[in-house]
C-alpha atoms as a PDB file:
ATOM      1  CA  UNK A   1      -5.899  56.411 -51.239  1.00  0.00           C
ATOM      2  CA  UNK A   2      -7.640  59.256 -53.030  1.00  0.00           C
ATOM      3  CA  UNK A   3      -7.389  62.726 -51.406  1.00  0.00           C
ATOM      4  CA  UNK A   4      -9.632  64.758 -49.932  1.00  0.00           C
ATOM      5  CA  UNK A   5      -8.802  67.569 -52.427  1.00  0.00           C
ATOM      6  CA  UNK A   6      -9.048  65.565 -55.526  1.00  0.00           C
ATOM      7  CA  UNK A   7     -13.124  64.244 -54.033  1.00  0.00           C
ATOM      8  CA  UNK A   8     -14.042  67.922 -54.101  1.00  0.00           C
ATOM      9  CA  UNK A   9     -12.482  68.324 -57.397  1.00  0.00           C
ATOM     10  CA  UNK A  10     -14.529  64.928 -58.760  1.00  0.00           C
ATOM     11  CA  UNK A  11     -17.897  66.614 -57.741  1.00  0.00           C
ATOM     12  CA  UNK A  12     -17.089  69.924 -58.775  1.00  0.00           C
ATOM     13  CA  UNK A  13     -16.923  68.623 -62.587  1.00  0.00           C
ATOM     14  CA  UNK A  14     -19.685  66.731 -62.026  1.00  0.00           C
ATOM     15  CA  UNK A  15     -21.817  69.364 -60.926  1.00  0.00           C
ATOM     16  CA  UNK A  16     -20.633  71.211 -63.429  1.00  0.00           C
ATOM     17  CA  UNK A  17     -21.511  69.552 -66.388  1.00  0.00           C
ATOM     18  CA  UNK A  18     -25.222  68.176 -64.611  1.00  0.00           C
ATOM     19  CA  UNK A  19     -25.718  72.417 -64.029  1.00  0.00           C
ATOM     20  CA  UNK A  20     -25.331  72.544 -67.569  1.00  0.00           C
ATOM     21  CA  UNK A  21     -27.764  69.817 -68.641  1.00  0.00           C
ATOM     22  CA  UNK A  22     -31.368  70.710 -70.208  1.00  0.00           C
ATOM     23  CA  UNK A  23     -33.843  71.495 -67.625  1.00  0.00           C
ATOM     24  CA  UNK A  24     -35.906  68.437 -69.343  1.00  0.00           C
ATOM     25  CA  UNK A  25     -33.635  66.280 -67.848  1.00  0.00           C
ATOM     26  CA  UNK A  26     -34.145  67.497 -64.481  1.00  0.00           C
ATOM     27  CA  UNK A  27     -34.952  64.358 -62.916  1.00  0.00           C
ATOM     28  CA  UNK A  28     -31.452  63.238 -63.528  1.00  0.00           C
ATOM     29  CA  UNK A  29     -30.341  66.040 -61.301  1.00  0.00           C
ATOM     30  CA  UNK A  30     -32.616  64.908 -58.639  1.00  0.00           C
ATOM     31  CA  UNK A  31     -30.729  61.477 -58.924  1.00  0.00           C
ATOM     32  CA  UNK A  32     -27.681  62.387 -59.009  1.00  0.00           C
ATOM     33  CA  UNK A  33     -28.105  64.245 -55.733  1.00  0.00           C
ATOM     34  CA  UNK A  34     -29.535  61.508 -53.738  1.00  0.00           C
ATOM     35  CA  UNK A  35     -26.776  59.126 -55.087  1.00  0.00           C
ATOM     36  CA  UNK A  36     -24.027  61.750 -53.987  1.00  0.00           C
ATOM     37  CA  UNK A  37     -25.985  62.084 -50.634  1.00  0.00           C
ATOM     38  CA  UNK A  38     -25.880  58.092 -49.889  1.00  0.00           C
ATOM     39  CA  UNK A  39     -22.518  58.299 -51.050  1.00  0.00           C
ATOM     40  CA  UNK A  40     -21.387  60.732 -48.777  1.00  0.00           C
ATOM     41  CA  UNK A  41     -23.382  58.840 -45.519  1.00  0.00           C
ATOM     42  CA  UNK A  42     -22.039  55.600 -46.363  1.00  0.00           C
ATOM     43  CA  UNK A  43     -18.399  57.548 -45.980  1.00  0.00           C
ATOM     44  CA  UNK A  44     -18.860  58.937 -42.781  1.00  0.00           C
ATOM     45  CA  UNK A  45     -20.663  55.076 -41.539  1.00  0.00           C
ATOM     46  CA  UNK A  46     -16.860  53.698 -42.933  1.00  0.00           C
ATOM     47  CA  UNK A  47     -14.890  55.972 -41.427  1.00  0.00           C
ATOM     48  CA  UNK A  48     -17.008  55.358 -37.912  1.00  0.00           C
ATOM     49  CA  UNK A  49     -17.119  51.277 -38.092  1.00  0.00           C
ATOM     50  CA  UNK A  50     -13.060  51.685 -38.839  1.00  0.00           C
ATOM     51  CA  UNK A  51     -12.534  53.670 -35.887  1.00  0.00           C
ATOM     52  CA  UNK A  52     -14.854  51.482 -33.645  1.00  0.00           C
ATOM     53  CA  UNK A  53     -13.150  48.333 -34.563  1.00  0.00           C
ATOM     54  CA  UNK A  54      -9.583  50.559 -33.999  1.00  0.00           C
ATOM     55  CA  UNK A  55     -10.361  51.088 -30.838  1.00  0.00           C
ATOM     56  CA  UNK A  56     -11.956  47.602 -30.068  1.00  0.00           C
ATOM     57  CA  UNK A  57      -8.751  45.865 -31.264  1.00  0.00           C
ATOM     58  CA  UNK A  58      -6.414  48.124 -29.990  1.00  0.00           C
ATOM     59  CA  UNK A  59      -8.108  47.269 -26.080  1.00  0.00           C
ATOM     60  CA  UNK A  60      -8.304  43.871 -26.813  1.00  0.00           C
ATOM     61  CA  UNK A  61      -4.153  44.097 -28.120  1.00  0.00           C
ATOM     62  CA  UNK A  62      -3.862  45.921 -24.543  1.00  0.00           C
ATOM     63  CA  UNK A  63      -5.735  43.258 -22.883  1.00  0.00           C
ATOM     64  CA  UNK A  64      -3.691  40.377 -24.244  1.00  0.00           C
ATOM     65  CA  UNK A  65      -6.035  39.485 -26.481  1.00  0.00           C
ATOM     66  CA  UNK A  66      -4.055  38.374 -29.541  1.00  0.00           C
ATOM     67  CA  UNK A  67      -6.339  40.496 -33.063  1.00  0.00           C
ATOM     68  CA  UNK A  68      -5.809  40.250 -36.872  1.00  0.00           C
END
């Protein structure tokens, strides 16, 4: 499992480096931004469909229901 510390460490080079890229090549910017941006949404989607199927088999373990 990758820590939080070493994400913000990823994306700090990155923007790094694409800060330092020719302005003619600005479009790649642009991309990389919206591809960081989906990536980041489809993180926090994750992290909400884990914790709604935590808590769904966690009632059904308290039910009796027997879960995976």
């Amino acid at each position: 499992m990758r820590l939080q510390s070493e994400n913000y460490s990823i994306s700090g080079i990155i923007f790094s480096a694409i800060e330092r890229m020719p302005k003619e090549q600005a479009s790649a910017l642009a991309l990389f931004f919206d591809w960081y941006g989906q990536t980041e949404c489809i993180k926090v989607c994750n992290s909400e469909v884990n914790n709604q199927w935590l808590n769904f088999r966690n009632d059904g373990r308290r039910r009796g229901i027997p879960t995976f």
